[in-house]
N, C-alpha and C. Protein backbone atom coordinates (compact mmCIF):
# COMPACT_ATOMS: atom_id res chain seq x y z
N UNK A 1 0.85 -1.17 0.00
CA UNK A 1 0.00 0.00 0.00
C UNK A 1 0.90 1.24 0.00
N UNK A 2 0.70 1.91 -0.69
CA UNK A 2 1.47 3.12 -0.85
C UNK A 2 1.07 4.23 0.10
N UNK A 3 1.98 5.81 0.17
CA UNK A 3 1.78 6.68 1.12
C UNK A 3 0.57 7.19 1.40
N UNK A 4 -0.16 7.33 0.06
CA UNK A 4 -0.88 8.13 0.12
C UNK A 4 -2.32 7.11 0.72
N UNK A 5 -2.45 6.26 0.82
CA UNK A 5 -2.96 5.17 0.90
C UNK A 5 -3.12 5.49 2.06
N UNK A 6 -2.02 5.03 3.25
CA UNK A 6 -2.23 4.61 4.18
C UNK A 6 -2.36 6.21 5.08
N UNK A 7 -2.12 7.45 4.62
CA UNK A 7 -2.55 8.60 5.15
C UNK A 7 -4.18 8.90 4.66
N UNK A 8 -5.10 8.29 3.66
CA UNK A 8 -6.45 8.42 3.73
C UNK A 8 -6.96 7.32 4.48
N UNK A 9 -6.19 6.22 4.78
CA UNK A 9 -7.12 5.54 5.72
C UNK A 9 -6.83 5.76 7.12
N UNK A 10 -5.27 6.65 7.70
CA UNK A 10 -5.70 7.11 8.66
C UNK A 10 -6.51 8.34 8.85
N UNK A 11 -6.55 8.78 7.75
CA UNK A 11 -7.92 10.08 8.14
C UNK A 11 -9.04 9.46 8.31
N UNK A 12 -9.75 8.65 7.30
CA UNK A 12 -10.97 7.98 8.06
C UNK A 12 -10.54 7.11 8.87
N UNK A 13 -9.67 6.29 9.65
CA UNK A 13 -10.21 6.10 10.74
C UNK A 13 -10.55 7.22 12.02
N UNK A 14 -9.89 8.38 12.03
CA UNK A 14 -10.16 9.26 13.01
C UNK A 14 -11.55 9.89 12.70
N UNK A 15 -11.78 10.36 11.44
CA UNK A 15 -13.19 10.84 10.69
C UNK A 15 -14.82 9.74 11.28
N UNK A 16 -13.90 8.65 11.16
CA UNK A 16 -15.43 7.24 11.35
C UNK A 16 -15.22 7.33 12.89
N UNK A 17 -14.49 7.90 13.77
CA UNK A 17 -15.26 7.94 15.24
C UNK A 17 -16.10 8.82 15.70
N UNK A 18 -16.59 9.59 14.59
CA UNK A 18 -17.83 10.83 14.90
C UNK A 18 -18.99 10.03 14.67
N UNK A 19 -19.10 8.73 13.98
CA UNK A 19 -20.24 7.85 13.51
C UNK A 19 -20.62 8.28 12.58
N UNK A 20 -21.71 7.11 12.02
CA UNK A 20 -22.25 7.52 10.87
C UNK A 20 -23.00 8.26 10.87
N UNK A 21 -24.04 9.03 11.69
CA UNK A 21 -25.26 10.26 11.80
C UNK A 21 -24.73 11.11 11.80
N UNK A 22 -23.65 11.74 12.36
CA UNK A 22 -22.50 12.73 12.35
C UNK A 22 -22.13 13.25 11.23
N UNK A 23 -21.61 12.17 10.92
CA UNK A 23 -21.02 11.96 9.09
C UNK A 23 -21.62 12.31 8.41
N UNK A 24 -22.79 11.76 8.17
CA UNK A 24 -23.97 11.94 7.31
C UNK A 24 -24.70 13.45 6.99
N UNK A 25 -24.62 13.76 8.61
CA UNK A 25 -25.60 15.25 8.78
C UNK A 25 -24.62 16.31 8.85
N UNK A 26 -22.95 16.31 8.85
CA UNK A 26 -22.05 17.25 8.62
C UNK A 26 -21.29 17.08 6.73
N UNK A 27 -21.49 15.64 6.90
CA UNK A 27 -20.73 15.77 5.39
C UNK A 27 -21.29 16.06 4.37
N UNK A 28 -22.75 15.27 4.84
CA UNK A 28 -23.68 14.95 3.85
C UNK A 28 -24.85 16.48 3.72
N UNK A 29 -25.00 16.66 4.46
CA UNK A 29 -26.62 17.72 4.46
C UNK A 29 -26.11 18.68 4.63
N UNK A 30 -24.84 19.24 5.49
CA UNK A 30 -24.29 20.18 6.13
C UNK A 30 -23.47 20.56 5.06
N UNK A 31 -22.73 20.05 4.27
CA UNK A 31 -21.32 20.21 3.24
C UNK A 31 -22.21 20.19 1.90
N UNK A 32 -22.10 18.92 1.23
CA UNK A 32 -22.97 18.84 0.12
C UNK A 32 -24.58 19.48 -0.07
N UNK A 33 -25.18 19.42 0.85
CA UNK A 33 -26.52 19.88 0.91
C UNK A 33 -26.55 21.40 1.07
N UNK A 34 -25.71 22.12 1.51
CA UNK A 34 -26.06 23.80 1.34
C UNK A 34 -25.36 23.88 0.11
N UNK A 35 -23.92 23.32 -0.11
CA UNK A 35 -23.88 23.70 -1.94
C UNK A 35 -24.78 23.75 -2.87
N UNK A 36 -25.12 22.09 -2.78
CA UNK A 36 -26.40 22.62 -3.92
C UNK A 36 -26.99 23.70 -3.29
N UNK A 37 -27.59 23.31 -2.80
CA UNK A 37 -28.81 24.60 -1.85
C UNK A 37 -28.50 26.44 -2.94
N UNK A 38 -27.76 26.04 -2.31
CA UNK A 38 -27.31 27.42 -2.63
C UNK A 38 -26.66 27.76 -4.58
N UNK A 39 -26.05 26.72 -5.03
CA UNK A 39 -25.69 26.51 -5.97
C UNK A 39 -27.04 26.78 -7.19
N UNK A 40 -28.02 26.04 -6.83
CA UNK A 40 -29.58 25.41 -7.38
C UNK A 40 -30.17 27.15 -7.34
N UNK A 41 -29.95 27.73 -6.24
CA UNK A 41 -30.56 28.87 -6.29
C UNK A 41 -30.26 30.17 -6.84
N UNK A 42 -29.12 30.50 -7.01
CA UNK A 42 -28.47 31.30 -7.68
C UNK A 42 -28.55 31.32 -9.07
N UNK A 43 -28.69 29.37 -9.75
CA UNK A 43 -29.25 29.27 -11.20
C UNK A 43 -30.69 29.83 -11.56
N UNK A 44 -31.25 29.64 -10.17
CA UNK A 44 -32.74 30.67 -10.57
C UNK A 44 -33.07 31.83 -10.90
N UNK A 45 -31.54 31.99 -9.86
CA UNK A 45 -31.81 33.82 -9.81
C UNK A 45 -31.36 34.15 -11.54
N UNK A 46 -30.47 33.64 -11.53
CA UNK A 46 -29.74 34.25 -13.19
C UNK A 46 -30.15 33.32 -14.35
N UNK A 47 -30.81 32.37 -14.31
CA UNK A 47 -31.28 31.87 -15.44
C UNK A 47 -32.49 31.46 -15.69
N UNK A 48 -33.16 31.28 -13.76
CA UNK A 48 -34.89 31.09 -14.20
C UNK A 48 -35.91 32.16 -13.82
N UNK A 49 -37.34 31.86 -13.23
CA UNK A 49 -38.01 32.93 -13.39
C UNK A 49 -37.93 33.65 -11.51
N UNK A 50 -36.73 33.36 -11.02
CA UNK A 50 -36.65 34.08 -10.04
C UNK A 50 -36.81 33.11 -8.74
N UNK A 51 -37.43 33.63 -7.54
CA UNK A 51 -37.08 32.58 -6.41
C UNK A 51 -38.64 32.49 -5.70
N UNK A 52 -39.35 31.95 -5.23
CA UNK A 52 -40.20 31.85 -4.48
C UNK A 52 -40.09 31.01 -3.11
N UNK A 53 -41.10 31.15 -2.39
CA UNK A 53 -40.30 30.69 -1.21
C UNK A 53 -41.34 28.77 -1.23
N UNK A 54 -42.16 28.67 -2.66
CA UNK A 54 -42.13 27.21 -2.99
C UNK A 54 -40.41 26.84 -3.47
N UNK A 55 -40.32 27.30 -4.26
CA UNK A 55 -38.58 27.17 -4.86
C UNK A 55 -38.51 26.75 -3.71
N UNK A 56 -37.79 27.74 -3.01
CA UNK A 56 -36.87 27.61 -1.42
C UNK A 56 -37.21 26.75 -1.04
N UNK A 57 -38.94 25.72 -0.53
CA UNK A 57 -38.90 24.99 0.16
C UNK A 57 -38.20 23.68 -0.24
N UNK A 58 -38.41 23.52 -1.84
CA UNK A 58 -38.46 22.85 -2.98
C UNK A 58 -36.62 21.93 -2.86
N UNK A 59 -35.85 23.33 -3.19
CA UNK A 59 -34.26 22.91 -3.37
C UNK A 59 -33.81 22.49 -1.81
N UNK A 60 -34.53 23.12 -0.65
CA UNK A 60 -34.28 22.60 0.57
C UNK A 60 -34.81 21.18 0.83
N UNK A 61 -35.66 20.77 0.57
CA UNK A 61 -35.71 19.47 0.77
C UNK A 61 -35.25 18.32 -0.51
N UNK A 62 -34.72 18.79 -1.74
CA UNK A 62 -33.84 18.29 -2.18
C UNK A 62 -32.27 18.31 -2.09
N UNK A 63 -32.06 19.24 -1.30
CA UNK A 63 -30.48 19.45 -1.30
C UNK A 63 -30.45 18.59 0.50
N UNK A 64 -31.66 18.22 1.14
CA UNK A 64 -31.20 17.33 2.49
C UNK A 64 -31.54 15.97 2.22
N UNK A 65 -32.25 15.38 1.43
CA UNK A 65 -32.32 14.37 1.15
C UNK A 65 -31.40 13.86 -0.01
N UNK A 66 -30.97 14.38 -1.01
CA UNK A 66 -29.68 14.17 -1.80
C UNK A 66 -28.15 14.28 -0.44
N UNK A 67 -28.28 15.13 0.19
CA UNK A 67 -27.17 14.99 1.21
C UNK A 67 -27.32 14.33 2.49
N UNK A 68 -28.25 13.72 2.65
CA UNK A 68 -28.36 12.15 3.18
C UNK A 68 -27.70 11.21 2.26
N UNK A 69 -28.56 11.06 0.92
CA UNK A 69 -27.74 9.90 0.34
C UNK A 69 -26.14 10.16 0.08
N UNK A 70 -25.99 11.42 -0.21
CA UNK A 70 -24.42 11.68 -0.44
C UNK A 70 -23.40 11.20 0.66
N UNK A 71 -24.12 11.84 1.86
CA UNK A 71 -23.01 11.43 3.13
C UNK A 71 -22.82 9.43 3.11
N UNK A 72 -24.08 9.15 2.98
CA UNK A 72 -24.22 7.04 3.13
C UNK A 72 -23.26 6.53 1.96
N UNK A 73 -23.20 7.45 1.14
CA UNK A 73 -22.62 6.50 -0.22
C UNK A 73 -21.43 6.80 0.19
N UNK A 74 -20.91 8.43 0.71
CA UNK A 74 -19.63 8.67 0.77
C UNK A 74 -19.43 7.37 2.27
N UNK A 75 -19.80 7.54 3.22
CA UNK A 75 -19.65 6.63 4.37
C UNK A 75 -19.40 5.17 3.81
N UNK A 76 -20.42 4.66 3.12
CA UNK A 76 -19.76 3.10 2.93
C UNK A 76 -18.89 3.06 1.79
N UNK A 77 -18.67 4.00 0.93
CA UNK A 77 -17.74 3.69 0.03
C UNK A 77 -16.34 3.86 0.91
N UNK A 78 -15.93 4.96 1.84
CA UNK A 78 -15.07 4.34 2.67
C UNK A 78 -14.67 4.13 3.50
N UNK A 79 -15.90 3.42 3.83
CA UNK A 79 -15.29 2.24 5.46
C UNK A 79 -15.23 0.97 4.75
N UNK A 80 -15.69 0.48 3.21
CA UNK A 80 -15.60 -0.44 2.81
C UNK A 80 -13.82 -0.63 2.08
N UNK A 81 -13.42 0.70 1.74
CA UNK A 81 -12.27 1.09 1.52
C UNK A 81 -10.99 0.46 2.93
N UNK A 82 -11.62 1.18 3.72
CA UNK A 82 -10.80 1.13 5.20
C UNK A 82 -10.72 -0.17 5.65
N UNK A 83 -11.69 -0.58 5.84
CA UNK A 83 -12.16 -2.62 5.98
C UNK A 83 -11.09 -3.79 4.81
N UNK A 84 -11.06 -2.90 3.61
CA UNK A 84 -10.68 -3.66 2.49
C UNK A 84 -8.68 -3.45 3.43
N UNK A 85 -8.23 -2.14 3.08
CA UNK A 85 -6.84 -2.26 3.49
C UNK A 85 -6.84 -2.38 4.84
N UNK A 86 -7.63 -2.69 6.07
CA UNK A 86 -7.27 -3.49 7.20
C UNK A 86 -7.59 -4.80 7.24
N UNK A 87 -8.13 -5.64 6.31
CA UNK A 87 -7.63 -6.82 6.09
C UNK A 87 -6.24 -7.28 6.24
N UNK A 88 -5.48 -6.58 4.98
CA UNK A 88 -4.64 -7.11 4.37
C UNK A 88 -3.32 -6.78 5.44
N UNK A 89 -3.83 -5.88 6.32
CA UNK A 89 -2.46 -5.60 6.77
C UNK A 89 -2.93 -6.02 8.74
């Protein structure tokens, strides 16, 4: 396993002792979920017919439920990562 290797799996192991709800609701809803959020809305402002506060409710409950799934996929893609090179070693 090379350097760089074994310095991302010691970041998640220190990262995976906040748990997975942690993870999920800082990486996922908290990180990814106000980007879009905010990303989604700004395309309204400058390319659609403006913002309403249906919009608003609209990209908010797509930008927390997309950053639920974002944080789970990011979470098991790597602890399945982390699991895979603490096998071997």
């Amino acid at each position: 396993m090379n350097e760089r290797q074994k310095l991302l799996n010691e970041r998640w192991r220190q990262t995976r002792e906040m748990g997975k709800m942690k993870y999920v609701a800082y990486f996922g809803v908290l990180a990814y979920g106000l980007i879009f959020f905010l990303f989604s809305l700004m395309m309204d402002v400058f390319f659609g017919e403006g913002i309403t506060s249906a919009i608003i409710f609209e990209k908010a409950m797509i930008a927390v439920i997309g950053g639920i799934f974002f944080g789970l996929i990011t979470w098991w893609i790597n602890e399945r990562r982390y699991q895979k090179y603490n096998q071997g070693h």
